[in-house]
Protein backbone atom coordinates (compact mmCIF):
# COMPACT_ATOMS: atom_id res chain seq x y z
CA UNK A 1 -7.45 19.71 -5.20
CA UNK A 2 -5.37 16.99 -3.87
CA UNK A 3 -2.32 14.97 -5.44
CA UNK A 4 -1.96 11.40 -4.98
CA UNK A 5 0.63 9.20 -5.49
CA UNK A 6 -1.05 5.51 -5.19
CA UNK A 7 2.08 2.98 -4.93
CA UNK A 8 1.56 -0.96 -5.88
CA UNK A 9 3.16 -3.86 -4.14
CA UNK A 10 5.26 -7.02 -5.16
CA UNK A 11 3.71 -9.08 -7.73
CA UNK A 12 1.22 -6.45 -9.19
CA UNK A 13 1.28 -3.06 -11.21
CA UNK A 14 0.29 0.48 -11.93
CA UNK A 15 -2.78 -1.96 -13.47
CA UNK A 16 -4.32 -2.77 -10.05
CA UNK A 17 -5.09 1.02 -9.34
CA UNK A 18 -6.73 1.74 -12.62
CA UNK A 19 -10.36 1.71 -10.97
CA UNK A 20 -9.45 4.20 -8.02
CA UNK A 21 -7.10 6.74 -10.18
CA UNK A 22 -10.22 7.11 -13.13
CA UNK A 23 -12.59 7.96 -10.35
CA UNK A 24 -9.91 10.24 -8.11
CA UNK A 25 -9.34 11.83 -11.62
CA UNK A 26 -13.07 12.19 -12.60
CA UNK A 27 -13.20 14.33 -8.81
CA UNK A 28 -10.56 16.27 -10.36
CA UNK A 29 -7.46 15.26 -8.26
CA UNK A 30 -4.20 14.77 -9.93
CA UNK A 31 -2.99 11.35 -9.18
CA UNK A 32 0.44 9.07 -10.09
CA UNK A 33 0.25 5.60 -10.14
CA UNK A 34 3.88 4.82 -10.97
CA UNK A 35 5.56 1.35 -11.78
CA UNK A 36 7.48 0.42 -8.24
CA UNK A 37 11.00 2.35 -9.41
CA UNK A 38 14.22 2.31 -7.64
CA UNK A 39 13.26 4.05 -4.25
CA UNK A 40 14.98 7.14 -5.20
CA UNK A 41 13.03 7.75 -8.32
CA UNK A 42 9.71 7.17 -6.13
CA UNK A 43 11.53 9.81 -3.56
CA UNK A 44 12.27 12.14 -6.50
CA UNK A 45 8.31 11.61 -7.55
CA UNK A 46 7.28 13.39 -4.31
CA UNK A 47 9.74 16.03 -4.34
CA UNK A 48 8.31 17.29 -7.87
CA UNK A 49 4.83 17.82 -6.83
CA UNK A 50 3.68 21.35 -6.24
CA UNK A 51 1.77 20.42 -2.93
CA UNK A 52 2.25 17.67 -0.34
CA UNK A 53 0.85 14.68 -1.50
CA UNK A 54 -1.12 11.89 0.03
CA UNK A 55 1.32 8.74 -0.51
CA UNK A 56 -1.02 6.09 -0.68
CA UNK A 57 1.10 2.40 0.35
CA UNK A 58 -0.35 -1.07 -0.74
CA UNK A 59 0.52 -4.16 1.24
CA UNK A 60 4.54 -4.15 0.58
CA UNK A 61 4.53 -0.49 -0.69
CA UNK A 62 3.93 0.34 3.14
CA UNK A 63 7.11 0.27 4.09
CA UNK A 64 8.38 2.63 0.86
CA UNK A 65 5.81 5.47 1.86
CA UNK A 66 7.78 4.88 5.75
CA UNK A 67 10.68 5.46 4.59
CA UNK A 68 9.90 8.14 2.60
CA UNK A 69 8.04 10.21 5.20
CA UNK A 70 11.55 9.91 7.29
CA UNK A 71 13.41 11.66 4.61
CA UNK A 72 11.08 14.41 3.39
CA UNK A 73 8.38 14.66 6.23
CA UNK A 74 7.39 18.57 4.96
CA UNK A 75 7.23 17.24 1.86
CA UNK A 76 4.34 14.41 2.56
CA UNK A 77 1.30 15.22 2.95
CA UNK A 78 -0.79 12.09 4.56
CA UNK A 79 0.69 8.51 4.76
CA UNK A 80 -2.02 5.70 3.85
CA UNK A 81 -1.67 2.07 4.32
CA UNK A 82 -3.99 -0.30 2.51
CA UNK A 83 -3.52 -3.13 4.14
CA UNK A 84 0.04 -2.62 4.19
CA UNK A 85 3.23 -3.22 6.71
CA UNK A 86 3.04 -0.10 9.38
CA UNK A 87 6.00 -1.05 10.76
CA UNK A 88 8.61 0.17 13.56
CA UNK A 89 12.33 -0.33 12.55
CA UNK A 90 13.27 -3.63 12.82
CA UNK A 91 10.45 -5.38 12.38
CA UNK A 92 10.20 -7.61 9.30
CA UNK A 93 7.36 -8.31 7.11
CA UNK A 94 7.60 -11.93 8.01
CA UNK A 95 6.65 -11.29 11.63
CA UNK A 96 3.23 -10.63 10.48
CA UNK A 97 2.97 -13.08 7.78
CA UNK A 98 3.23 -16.19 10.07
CA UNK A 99 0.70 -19.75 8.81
CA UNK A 100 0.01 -19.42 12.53
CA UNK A 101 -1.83 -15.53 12.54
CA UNK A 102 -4.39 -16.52 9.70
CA UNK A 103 -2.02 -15.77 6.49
CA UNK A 104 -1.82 -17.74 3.78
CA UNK A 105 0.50 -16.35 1.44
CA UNK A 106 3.24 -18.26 2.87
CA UNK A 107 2.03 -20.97 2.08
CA UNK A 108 1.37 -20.45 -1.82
CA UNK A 109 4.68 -18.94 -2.76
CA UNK A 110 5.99 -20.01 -5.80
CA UNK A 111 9.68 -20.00 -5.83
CA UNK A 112 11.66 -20.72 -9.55
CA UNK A 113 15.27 -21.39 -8.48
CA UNK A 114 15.96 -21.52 -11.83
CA UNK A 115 14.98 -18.27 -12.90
CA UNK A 116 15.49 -16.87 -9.70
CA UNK A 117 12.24 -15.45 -9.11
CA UNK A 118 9.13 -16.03 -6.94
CA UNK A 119 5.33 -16.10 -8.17
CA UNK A 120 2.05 -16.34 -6.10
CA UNK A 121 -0.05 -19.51 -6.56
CA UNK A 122 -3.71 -20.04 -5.65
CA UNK A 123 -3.82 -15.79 -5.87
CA UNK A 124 -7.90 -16.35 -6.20
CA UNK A 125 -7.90 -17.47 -2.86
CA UNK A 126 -4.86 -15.35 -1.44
CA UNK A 127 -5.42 -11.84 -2.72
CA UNK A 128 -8.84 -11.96 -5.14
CA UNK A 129 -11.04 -13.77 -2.79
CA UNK A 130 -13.70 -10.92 -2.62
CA UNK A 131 -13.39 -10.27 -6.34
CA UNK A 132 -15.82 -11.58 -9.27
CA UNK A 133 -14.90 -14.23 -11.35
CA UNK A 134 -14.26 -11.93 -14.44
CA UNK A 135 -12.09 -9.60 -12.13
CA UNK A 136 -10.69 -12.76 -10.80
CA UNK A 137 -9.13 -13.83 -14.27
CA UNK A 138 -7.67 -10.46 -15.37
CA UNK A 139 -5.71 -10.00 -11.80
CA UNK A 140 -4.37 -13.54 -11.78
CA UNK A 141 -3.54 -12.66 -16.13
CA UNK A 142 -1.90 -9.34 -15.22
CA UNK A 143 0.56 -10.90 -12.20
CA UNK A 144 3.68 -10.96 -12.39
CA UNK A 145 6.64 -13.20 -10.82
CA UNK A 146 9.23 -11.17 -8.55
CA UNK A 147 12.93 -11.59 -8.44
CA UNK A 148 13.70 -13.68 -5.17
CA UNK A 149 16.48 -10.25 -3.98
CA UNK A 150 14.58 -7.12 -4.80
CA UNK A 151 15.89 -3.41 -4.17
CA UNK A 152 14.56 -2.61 -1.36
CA UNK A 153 14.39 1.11 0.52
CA UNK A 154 17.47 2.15 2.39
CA UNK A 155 18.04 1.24 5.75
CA UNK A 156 15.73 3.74 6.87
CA UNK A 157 15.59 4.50 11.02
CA UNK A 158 12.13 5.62 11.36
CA UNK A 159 12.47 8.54 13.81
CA UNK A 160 9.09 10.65 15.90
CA UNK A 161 11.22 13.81 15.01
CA UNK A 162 10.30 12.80 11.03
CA UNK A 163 8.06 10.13 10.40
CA UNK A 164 6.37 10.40 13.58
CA UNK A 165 4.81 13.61 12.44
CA UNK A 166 3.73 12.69 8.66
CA UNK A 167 -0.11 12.05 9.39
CA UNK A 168 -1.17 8.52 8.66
CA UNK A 169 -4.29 6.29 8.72
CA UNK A 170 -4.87 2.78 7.84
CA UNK A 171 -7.31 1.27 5.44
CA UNK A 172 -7.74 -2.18 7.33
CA UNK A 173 -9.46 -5.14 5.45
CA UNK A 174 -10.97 -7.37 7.08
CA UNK A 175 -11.72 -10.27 4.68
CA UNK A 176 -7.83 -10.33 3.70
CA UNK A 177 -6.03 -13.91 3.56
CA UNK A 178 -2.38 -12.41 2.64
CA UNK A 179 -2.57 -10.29 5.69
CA UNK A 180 -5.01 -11.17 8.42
CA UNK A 181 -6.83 -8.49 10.25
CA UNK A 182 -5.16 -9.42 13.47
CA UNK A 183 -1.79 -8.51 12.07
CA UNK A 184 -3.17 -5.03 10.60
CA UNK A 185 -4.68 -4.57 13.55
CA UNK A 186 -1.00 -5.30 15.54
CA UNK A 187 0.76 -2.98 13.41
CA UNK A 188 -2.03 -0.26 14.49
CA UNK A 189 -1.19 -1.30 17.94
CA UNK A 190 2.31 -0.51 17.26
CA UNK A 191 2.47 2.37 15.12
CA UNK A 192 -1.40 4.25 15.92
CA UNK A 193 -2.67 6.14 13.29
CA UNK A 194 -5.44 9.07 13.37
CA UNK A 195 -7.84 6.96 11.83
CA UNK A 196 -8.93 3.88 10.57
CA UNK A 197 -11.31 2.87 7.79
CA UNK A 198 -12.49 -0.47 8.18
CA UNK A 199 -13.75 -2.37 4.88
CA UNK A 200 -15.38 -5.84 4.53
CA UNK A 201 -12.83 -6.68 1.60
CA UNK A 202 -9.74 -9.27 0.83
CA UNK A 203 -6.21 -7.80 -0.18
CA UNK A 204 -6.94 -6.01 -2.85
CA UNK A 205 -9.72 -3.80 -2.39
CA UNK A 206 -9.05 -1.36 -5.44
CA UNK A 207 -10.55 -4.50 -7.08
CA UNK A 208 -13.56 -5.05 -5.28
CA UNK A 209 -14.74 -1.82 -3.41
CA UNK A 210 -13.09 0.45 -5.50
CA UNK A 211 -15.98 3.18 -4.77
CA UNK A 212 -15.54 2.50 -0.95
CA UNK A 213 -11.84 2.96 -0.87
CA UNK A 214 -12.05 5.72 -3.14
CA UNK A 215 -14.20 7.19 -0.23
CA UNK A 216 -11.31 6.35 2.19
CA UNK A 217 -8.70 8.42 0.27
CA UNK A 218 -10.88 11.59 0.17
CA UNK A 219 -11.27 11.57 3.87
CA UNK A 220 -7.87 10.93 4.64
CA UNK A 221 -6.69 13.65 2.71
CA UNK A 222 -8.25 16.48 5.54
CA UNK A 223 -5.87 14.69 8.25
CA UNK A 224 -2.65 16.68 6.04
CA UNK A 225 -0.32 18.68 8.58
CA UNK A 226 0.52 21.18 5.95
CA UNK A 227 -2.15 23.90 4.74
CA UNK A 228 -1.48 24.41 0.77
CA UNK A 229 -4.26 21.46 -0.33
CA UNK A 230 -7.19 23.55 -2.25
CA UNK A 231 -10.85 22.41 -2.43
């Protein structure tokens, strides 16, 4: 069976993948939904598993599973990006964020100068506009405000000699208001992947086509470089 480690972005938690690990788990896989650690503690996650694992990146968390492929590229097994930054060294999440390329997160951030931290508002309409009303009102419950300076990954080169050969696909969605297709699409452009899945959903589609995406992650796992997954 397969191993995945599913990794959650700014604002949300281990909570938003509840719906896709339960089913991965039901299929037998063993999966690892962690809180977003220090990025050593998520590169010390991947060494421990047995097998390579499919790193699984949401939104933000993109650029952790990057870095992390440069540094231990025979120890990944598949890189995934749901709807997440693909990109080359320095670029900057901002380039693809832009009011002007259909985004509008920018827009909606929250920023307590205060306390120092930085919340989401209107997050119906910027990451749960697909969702049901009932899934609508737990997500916006269960977020979470972000401290304005973050850790962030290492000043990680991405190199073809490391990264370059870690498998990866992309899990575009096409509905998405945080990051508009066009962008995902760019980053593709940029950085081309062996495949992508294409689904009709906002940004956060472990909420509303949890079955669909699950779907996504079991293909992806046959595009692994290294031969030790089972069946």
């Amino acid at each position: 069976m397969t191993t995945y480690i599913l990794f959650h972005a700014r604002w949300l938690g281990p909570w938003c993948w509840l719906r896709v690990a339960s089913r991965l788990r039901d299929l037998g896989h063993t999966v690892h939904t962690p809180e977003r650690p220090d990025f050593q503690a998520a590169v010390d996650l991947v060494r421990a598993q047995p097998t390579p694992p499919v790193l699984v990146g949401h939104s933000s968390a993109g650029m952790t599973i990057s870095a992390i492929a440069e540094l231990l590229p025979d120890q990944v097994g598949v890189l995934v990006y749901a709807s997440a930054f693909l990109m080359p060294t320095g670029m900057s999440t901002g380039e693809f964020t832009k009011p002007e390329s259909g985004s509008i997160l920018r827009p909606n951030l929250v920023v307590d100068e205060k306390n120092a931290t930085m919340s989401v508002g209107h997050a119906e309409d910027v990451f749960f506009n697909d969702c049901t009303p009932e899934d609508v009102a737990w997500a916006v419950s269960m977020l979470r405000a972000e401290p304005l300076e973050l850790p962030k990954p290492p000043d990680v080169r991405l190199t073809d000699a490391n990264f370059g050969r870690v498998p990866r696909v992309y899990v575009e969605c096409t509905q998405d208001n945080a990051m508009h297709v066009s962008q995902q699409r760019r980053m593709q452009d940029l950085l081309p992947c062996k495949k992508v899945y294409r689904l009709p959903a906002g940004h956060t589609p472990f909420l509303s086509m949890p079955d669909e995406l699950v779907d996504c992650l079991l293909d992806a796992a046959k595009y692994t470089s290294h031969t030790t997954q089972s069946t």
